[in-house]
Protein backbone atom coordinates (compact mmCIF):
# COMPACT_ATOMS: atom_id res chain seq x y z
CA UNK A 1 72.67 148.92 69.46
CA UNK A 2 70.20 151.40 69.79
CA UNK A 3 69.75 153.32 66.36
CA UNK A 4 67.98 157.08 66.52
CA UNK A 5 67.84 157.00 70.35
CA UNK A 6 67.24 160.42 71.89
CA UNK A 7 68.41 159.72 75.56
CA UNK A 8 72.26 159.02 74.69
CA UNK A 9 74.28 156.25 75.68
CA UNK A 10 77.81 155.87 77.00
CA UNK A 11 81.09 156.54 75.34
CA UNK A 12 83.88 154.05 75.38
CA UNK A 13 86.98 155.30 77.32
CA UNK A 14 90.03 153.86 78.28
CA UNK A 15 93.84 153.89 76.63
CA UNK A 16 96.66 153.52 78.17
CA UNK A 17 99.04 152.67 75.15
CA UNK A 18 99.56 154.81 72.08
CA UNK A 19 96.34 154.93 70.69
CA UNK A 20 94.96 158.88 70.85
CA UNK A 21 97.65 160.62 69.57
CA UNK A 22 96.20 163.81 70.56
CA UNK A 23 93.16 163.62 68.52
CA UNK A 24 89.98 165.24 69.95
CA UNK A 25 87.08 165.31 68.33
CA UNK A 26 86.95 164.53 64.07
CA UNK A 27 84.05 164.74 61.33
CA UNK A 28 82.02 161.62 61.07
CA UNK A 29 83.43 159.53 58.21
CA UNK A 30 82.11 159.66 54.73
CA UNK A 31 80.10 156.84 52.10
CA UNK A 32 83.38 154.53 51.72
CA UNK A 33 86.06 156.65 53.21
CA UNK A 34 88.92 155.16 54.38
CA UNK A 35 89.90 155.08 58.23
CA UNK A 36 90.38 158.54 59.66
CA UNK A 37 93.89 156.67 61.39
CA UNK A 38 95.72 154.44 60.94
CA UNK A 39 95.84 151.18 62.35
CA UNK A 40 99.35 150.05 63.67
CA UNK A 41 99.86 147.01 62.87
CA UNK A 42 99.96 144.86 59.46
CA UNK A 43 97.27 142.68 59.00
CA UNK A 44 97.23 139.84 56.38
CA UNK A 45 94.21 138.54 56.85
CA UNK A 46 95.74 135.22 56.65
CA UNK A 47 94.88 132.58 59.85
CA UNK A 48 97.74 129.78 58.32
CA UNK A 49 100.08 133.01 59.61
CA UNK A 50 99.20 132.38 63.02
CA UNK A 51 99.46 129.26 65.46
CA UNK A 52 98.25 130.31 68.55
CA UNK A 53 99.74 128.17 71.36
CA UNK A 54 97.81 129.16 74.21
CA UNK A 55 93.69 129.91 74.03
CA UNK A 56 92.02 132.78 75.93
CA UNK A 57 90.36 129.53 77.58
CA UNK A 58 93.49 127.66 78.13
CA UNK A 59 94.52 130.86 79.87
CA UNK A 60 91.69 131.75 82.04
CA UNK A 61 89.44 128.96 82.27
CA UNK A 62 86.12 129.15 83.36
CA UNK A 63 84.75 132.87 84.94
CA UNK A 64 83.24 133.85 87.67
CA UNK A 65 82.34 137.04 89.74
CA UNK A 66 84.56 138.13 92.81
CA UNK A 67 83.30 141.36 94.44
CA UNK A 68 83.11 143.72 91.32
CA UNK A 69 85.58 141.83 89.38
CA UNK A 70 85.37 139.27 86.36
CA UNK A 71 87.75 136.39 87.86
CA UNK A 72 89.26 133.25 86.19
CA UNK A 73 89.45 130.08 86.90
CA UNK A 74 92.17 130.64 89.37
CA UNK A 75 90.40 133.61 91.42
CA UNK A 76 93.01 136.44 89.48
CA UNK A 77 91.17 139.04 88.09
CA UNK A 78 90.33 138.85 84.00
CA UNK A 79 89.48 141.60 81.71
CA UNK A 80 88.06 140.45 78.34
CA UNK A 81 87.89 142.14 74.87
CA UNK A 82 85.63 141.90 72.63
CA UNK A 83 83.91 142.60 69.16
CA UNK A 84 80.01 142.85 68.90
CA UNK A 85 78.81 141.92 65.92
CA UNK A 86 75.50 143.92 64.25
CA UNK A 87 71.91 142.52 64.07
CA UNK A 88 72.24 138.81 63.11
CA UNK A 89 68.76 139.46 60.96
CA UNK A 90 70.17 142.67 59.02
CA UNK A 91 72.10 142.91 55.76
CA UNK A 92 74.07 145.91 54.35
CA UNK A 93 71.77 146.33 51.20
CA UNK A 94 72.54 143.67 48.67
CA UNK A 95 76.36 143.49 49.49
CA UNK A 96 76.85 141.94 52.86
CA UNK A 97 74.66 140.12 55.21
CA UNK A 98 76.01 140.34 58.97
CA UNK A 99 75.48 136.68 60.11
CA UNK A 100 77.95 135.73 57.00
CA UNK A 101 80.46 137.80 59.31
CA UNK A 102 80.10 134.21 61.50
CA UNK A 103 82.79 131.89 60.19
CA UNK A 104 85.36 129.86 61.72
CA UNK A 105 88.30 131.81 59.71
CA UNK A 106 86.78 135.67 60.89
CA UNK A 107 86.62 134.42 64.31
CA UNK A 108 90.43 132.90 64.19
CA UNK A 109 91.31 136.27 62.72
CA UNK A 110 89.63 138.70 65.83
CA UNK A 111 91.84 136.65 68.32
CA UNK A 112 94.86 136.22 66.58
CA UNK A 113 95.25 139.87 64.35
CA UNK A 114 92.86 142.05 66.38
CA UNK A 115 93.52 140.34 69.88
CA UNK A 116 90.02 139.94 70.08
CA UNK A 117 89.06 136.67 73.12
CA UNK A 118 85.47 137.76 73.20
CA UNK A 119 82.53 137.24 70.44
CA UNK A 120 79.17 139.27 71.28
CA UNK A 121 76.07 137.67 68.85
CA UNK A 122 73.40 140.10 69.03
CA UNK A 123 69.83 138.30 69.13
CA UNK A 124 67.46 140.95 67.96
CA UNK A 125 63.83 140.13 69.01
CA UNK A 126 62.36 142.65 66.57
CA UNK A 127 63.08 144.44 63.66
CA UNK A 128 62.72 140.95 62.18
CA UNK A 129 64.38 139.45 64.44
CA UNK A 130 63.99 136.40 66.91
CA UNK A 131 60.29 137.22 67.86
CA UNK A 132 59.00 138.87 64.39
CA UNK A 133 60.16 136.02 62.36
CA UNK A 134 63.57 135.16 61.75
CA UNK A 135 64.08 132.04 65.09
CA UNK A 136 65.04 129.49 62.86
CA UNK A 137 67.63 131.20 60.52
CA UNK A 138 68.78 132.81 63.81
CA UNK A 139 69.25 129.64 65.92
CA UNK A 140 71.40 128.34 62.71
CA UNK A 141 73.92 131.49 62.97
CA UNK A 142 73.67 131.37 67.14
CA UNK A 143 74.71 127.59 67.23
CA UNK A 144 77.75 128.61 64.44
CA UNK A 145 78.79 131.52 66.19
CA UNK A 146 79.14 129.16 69.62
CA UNK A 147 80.86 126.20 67.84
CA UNK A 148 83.80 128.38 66.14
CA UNK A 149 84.27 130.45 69.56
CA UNK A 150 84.27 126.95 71.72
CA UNK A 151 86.90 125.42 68.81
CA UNK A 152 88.94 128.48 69.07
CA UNK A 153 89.08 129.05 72.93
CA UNK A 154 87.06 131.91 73.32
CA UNK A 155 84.46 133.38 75.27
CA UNK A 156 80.98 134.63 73.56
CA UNK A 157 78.09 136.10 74.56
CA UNK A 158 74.67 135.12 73.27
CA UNK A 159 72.60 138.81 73.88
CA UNK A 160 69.20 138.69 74.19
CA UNK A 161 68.94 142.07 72.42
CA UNK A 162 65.74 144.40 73.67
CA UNK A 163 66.15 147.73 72.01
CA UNK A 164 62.89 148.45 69.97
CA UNK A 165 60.64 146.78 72.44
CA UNK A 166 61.93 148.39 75.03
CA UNK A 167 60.43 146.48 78.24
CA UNK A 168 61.97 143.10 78.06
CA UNK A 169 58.55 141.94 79.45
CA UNK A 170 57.28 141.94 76.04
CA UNK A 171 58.74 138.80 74.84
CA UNK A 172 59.67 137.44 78.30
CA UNK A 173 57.76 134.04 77.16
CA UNK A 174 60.10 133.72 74.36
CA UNK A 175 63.05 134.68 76.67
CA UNK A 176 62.36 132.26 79.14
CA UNK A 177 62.34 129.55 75.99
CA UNK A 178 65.07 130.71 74.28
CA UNK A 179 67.29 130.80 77.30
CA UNK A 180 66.23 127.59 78.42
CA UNK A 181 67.10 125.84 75.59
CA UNK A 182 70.11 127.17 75.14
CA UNK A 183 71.51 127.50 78.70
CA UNK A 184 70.62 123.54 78.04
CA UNK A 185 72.31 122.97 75.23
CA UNK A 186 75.79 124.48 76.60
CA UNK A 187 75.58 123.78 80.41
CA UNK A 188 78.89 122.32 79.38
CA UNK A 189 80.64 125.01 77.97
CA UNK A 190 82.50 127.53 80.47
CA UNK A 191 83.11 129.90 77.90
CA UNK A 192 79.39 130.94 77.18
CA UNK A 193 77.82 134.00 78.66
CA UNK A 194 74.47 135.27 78.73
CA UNK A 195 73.14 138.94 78.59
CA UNK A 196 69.33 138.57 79.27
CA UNK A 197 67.61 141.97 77.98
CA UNK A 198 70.56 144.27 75.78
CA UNK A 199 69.06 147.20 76.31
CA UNK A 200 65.61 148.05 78.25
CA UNK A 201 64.49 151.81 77.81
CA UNK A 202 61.13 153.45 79.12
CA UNK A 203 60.72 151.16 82.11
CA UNK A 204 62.40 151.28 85.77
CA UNK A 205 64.93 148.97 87.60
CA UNK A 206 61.99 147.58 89.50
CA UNK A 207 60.43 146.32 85.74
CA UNK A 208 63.99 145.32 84.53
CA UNK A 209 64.82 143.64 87.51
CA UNK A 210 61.57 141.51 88.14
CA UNK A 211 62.05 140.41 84.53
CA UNK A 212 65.30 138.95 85.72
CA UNK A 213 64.11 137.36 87.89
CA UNK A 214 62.37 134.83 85.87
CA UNK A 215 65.27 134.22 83.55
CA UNK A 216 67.80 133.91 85.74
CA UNK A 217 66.59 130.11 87.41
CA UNK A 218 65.49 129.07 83.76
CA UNK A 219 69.14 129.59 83.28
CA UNK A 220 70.10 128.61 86.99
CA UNK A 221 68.20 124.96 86.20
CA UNK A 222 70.34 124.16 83.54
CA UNK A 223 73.78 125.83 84.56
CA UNK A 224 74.39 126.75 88.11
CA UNK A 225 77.81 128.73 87.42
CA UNK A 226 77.48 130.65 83.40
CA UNK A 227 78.17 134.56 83.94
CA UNK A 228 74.26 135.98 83.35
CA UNK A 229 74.57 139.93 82.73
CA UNK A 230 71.53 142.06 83.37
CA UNK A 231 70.66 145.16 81.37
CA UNK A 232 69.94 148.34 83.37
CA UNK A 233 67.81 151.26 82.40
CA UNK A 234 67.99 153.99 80.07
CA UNK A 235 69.55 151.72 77.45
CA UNK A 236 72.30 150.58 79.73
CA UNK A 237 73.33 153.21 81.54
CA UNK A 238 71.84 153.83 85.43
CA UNK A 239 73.80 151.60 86.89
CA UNK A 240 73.91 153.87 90.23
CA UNK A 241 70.57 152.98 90.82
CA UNK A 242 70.88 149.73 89.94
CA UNK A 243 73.66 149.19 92.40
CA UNK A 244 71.12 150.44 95.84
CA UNK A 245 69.06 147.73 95.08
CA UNK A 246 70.60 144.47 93.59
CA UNK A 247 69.47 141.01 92.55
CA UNK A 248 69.58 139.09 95.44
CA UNK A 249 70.21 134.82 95.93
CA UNK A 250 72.40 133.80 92.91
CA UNK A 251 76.23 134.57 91.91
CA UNK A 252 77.65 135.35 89.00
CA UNK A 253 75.85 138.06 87.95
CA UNK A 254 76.98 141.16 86.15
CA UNK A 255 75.13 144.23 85.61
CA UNK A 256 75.31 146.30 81.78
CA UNK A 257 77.16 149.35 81.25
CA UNK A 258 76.78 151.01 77.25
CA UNK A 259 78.11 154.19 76.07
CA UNK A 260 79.46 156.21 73.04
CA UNK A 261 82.73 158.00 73.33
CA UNK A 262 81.10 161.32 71.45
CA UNK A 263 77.87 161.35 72.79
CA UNK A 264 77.09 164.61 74.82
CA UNK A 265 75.09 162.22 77.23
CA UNK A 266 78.07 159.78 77.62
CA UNK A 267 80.51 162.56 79.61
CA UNK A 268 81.54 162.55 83.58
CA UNK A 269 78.00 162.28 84.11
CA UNK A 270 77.66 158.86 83.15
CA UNK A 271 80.67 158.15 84.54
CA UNK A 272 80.24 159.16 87.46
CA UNK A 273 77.31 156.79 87.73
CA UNK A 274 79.78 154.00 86.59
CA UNK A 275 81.74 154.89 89.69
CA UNK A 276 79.14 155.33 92.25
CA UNK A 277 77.86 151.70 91.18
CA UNK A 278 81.52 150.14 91.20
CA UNK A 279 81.75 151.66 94.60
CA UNK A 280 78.89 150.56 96.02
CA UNK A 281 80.13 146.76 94.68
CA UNK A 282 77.97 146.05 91.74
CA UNK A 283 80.15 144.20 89.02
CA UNK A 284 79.86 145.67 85.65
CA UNK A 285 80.43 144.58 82.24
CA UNK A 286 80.38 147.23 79.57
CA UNK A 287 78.36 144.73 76.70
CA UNK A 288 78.57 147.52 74.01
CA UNK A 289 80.47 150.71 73.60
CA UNK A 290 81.50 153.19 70.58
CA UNK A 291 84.05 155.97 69.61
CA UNK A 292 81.38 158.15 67.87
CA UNK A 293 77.71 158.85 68.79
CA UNK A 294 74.59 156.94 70.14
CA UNK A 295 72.94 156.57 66.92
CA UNK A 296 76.04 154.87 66.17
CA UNK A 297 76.83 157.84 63.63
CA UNK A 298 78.19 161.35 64.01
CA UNK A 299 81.60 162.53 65.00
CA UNK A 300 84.54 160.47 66.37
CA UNK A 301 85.79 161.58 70.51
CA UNK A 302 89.11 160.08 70.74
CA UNK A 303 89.75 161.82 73.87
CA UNK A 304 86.42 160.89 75.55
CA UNK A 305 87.11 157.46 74.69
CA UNK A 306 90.45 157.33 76.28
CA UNK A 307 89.12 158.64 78.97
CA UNK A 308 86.28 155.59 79.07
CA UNK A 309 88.62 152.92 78.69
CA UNK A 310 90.96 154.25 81.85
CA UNK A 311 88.07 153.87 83.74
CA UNK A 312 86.94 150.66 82.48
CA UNK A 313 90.56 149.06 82.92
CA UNK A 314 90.86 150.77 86.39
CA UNK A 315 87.28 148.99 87.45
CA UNK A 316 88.55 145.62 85.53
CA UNK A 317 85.40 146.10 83.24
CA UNK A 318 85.42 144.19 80.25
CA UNK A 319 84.01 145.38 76.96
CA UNK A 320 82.58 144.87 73.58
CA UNK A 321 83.05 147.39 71.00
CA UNK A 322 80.07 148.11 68.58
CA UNK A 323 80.25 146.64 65.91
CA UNK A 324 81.37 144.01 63.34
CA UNK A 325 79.98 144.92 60.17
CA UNK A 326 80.44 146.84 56.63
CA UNK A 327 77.14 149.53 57.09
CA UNK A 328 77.99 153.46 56.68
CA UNK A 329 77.75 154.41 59.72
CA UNK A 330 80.64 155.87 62.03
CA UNK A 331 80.33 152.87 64.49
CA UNK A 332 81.21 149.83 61.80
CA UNK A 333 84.56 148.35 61.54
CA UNK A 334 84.95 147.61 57.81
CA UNK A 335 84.58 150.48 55.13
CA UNK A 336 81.51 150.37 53.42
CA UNK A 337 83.18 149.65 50.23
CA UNK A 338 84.12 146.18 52.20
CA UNK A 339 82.23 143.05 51.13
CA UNK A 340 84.95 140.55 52.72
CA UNK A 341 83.54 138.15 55.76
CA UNK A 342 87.21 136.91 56.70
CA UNK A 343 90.93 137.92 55.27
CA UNK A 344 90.86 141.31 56.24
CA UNK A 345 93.82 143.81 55.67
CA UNK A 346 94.24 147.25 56.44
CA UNK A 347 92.63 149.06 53.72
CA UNK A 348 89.21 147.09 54.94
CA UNK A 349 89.83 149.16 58.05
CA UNK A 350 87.17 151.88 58.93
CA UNK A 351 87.68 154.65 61.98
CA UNK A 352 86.15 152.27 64.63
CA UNK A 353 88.09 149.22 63.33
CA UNK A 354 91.50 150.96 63.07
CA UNK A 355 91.14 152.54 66.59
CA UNK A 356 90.35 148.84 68.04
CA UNK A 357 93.06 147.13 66.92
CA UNK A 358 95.33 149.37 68.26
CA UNK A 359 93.87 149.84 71.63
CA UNK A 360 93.71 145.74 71.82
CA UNK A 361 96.43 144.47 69.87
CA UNK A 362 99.29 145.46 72.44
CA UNK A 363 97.07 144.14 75.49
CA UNK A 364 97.23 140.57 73.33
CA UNK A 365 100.78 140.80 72.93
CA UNK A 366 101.38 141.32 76.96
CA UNK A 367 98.69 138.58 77.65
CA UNK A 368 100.38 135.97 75.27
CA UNK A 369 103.64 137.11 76.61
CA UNK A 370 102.79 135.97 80.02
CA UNK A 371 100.74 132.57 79.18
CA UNK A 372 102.91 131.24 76.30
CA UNK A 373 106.31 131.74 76.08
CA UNK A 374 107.64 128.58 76.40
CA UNK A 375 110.72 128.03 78.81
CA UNK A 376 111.58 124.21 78.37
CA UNK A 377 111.78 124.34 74.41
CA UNK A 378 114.06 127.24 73.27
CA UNK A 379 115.80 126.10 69.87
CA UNK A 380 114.03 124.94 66.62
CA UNK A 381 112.72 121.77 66.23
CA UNK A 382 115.80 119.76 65.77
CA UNK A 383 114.52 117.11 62.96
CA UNK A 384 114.54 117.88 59.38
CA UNK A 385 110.54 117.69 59.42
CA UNK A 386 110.51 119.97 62.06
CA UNK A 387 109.78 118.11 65.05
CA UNK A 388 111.12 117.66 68.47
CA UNK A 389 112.60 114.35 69.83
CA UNK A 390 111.15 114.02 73.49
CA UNK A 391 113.79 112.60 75.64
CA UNK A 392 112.64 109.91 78.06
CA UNK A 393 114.87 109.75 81.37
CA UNK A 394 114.35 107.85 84.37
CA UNK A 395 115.69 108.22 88.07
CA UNK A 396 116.10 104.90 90.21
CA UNK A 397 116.08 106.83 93.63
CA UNK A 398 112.99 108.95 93.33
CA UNK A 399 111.19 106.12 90.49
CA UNK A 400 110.31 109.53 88.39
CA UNK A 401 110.12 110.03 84.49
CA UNK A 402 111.02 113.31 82.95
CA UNK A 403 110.69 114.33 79.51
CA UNK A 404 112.58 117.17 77.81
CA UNK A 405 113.57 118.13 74.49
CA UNK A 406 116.32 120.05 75.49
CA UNK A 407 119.63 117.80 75.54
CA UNK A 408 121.42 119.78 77.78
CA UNK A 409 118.84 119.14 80.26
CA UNK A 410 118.75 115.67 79.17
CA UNK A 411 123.05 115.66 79.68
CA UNK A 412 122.34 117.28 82.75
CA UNK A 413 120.18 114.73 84.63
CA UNK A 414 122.50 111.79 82.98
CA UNK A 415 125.56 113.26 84.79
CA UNK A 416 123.77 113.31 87.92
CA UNK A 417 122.49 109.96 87.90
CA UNK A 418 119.63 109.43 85.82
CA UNK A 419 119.29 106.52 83.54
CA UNK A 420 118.54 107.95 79.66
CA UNK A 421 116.00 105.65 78.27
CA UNK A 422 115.54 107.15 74.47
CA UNK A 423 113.40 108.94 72.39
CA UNK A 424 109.95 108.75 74.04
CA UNK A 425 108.30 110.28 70.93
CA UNK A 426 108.55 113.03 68.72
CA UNK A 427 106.20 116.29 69.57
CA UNK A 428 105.27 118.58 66.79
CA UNK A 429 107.38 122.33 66.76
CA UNK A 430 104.22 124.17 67.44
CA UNK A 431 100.74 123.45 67.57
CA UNK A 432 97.10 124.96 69.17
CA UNK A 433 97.59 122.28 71.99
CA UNK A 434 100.32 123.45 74.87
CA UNK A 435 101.44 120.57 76.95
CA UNK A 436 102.19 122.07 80.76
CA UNK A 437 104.70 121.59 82.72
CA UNK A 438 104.74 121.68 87.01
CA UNK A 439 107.02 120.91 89.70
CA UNK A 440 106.10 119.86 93.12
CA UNK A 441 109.06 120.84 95.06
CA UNK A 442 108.00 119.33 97.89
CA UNK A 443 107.46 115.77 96.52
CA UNK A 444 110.35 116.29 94.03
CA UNK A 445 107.93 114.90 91.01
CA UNK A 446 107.27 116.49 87.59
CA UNK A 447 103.43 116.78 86.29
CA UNK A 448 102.58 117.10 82.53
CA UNK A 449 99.07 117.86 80.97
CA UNK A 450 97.17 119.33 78.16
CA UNK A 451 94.89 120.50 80.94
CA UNK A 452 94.30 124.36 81.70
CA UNK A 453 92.29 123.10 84.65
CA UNK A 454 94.48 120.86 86.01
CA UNK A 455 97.20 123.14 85.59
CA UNK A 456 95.65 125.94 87.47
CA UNK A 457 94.43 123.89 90.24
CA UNK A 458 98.03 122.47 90.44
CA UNK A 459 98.88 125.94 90.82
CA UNK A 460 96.57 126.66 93.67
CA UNK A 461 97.91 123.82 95.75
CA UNK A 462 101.61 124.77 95.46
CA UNK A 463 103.10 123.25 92.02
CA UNK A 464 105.16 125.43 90.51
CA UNK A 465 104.04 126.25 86.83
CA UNK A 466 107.08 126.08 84.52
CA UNK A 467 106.00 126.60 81.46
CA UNK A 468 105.21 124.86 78.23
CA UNK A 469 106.84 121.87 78.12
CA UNK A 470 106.42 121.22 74.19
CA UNK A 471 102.40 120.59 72.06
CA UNK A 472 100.93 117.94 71.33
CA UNK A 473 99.80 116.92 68.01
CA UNK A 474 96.52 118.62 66.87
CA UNK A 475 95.74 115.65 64.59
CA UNK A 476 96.12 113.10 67.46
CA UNK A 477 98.97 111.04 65.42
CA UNK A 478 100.51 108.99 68.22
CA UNK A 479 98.71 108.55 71.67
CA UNK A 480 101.01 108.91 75.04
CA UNK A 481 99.12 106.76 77.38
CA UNK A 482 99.14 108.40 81.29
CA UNK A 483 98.89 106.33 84.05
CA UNK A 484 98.97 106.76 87.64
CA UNK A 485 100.73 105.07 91.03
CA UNK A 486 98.50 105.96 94.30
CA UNK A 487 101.25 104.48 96.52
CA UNK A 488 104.13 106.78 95.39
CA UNK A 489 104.97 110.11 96.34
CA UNK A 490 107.16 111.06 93.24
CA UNK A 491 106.91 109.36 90.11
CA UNK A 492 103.40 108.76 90.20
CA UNK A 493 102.74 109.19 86.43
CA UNK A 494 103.93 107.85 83.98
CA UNK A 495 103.53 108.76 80.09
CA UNK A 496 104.07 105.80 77.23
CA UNK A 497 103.35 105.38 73.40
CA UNK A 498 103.56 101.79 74.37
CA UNK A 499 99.92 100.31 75.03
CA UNK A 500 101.63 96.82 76.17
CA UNK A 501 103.31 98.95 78.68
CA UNK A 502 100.39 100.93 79.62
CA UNK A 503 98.52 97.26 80.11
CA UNK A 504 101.29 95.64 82.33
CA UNK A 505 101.55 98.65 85.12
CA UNK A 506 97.93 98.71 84.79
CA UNK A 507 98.15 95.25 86.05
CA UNK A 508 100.48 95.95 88.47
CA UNK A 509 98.32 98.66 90.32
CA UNK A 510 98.86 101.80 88.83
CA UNK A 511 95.77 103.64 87.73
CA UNK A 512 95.09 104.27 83.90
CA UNK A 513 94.07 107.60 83.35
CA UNK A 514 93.43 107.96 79.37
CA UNK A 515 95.30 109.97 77.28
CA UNK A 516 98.14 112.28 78.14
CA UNK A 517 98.52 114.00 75.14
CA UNK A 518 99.61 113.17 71.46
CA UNK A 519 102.87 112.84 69.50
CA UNK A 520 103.55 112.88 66.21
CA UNK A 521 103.27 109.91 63.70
């Protein structure tokens, strides 16, 4: 973020759901005053409280760009959330250093209390950062912060953060290393992005954009598809001109929108540039934003941010709000009083943090609403330890298995012909690992997986998604074998704890394709 800037920055606007409450403009908080508003919800800080069924990964999948949109795996369009966190390198006095704010239980916490699915890690390369000294403590905290957001299912973005320098030129050597190595070391991972120079300032597009240039096939040679996002001058902001005079030969490339809510810079004017651009079909991904100023102090504009983040939904631009940290300034989420890296409740709240949570939070709800509500599994588990006994029926027309937990389905399908063949295994009540469930009407056949992909792609060909079948068990208790028959047209899987029986249709032609998914021991 750019500290004691004099050409402003852009103001973060959008809110459709209860979130202003009339307020306009308010003072700029105090050393260790409490949140301004309150946030509406009750946090507890407490990740055993939560059991997310459904990842921001298992629901989207890998990204790409469409047009000006951010798309998912299935070509719908996909607007993600996120928190930036500060300077990696920087440290709130004595009290709180900001990489400790990277841990597994802070980042389970964002997604699951602030409906949070993105994680910005800012990669300073001065101010003792990357390039002045601090690589190898950084690279520690990078590698972390990519590990917990890949284990939770959800997206980050490692930002290659000019702001002191100015022309990303200046360490372009060390860009061209550092994104080499690390588009390398996660050409695997669809949920990394990369944002190649935060915020260039004093040079032109034509500077910015030949910079690009030779980052983008360092990070092309390793990863043909990652989402690279390029910054734009004036810290972030001309997008307009930007947009007459594009990057030209690769996809999946985004273009940098910042802005402060407060800022007298950050008005309709920028705006305005944000809608020329989006007109003239550059995509745009809005990396950083703030309620207050562009020194990332000063006053709080509710209203000006509202009016941000209606434009940034309209446009299906996702954001990152500045920032993740305990320092007393207007733009942090945690009071300064606030020493905690994880187990936040509401008191920890500052302004910024309270305001986020309840512009997010409800988006969440709607987004887990549609992804994971399951509609095969509606009662409790139904054994005293809490699990589910999977039904195992079989139908000697068709030669297809289905699996339910529900008995009235299972009493269904017996009166109509099917032969009940017992408890297949038992499946845990809940767990982080949703096993799908499709229907081919066509073919008649039922299709299970733990697979977003394959459920998705399913999708695309004309299965019809029914929901969540039941979860498999996170600690992999009891395997269900899956195997495959190329010669049928319904039935054609087949799920098993029994290996033997896995082994003998093996023999018999059918295909074995791993693991299904797991039951409990």
């Amino acid at each position: 973020m750019l500290l004691k800037k004099r050409i402003s920055r852009v103001i973060g606007l959008v809110l459709t759901i209860s979130l202003v409450i009339g307020l306009c403009v308010i003072p700029k908080r105090n050393v260790g005053a409490a949140s301004q508003i309150q946030c509406n919800y009750n946090l507890t800080g407490n990740t055993a409280n939560y059991n997310t069924s459904v990842t921001p990964y298992q629901m989207h999948g890998k990204l790409s760009v469409s047009g000006t949109d951010l798309t998912d795996a299935s070509g719908n369009p996909v607007q993600l959330r996120g928190v930036s966190l500060h300077g990696i390198q920087h440290t709130n006095g004595s009290t709180t250093a900001f990489k400790d704010y990277v841990n597994l239980e802070s980042f389970q916490i964002l997604r699951d209390e602030w409906g949070v699915n993105l994680i910005r890690i800012p990669v300073y390369t001065e101010e003792g950062g990357y390039c002045s000294g601090g690589a190898a403590g950084m690279d520690v905290t990078i590698q972390n912060a990519v590990d917990y957001a890949t284990q939770l299912g959800m997206y980050i973005i490692i930002d290659w953060h000019i702001l002191s320098d100015g022309n990303p030129w200046n360490h372009q050597g060390e860009a061209v290393n550092f994104f080499n190595n690390y588009s390398a070391r996660y050409s695997g991972n669809g949920n990394v992005l990369y944002e190649i120079c935060n915020e260039p300032n004093g040079v032109d597009w034509g500077t910015i954009k030949s910079y690009a240039e030779t980052i983008i096939p360092v990070i092309r040679s390793n990863d043909a598809n990652a989402i690279i996002i390029v910054g734009t001058p004036n810290w972030s902001q001309y997008l307009d001109e930007v947009s007459y005079n594009p990057i030209q030969g690769y996809s999946n490339i985004m273009y940098t929108l910042h802005f402060y809510a407060a800022s007298q810079w950050h008005k309709d004017a920028l705006r305005d540039r944000v809608t020329t651009a989006h007109n003239n079909g550059l995509p745009i991904f809005c990396t950083e934003f703030g309620i207050c100023d562009e020194t990332g102090n000063g006053n709080f504009d509710f209203d000006s941010a509202a009016t941000w983040m209606n434009l940034l939904r309209q446009y299906n631009i996702s954001y990152c709000c500045w920032s993740l940290c305990n320092k007393d300034e207007s733009a942090s989420m945690f009071d300064s009083n606030c020493t905690k890296v994880n187990g936040w409740t509401n008191s920890d709240l500052a302004t910024t943090g309270a305001w986020y949570i309840n512009y997010t939070r409800p988006l969440y709800e709607e987004e887990m609403e549609k992804y994971s509500t399951p509609v095969v599994i509606d009662t409790p588990g139904e054994n005293e330890d809490g699990t589910y006994n999977m039904f195992r029926l079989y139908n000697p027309n068709s030669g297809e298995h289905f699996y339910t937990s529900d008995t009235s389905e299972r009493d269904g399908l017996i009166s109509f012909g099917w032969r009940y063949e017992g408890i297949g295994w038992k499946a845990p009540a809940k767990s982080n690992t949703p096993v799908y469930r499709l229907y081919n009407k066509n073919a008649g056949d039922h299709h299970y997986t733990m697979s977003f992909e394959e459920k998705e792609f399913l999708e695309s060909v004309g299965w019809k998604y029914e929901g969540i079948g039941w979860y498999s068990d996170d600690a992999k208790g009891v395997p269900l074998y899956r195997q495959y028959n190329p010669n049928a047209k319904a039935g054609s899987h087949n799920y098993t704890v029994s290996k033997s029986e896995n082994d003998n249709l093996v023999n018999f032609g059918w295909r074995e394709e791993g693991i299904g998914w797991y039951g409990v021991e």
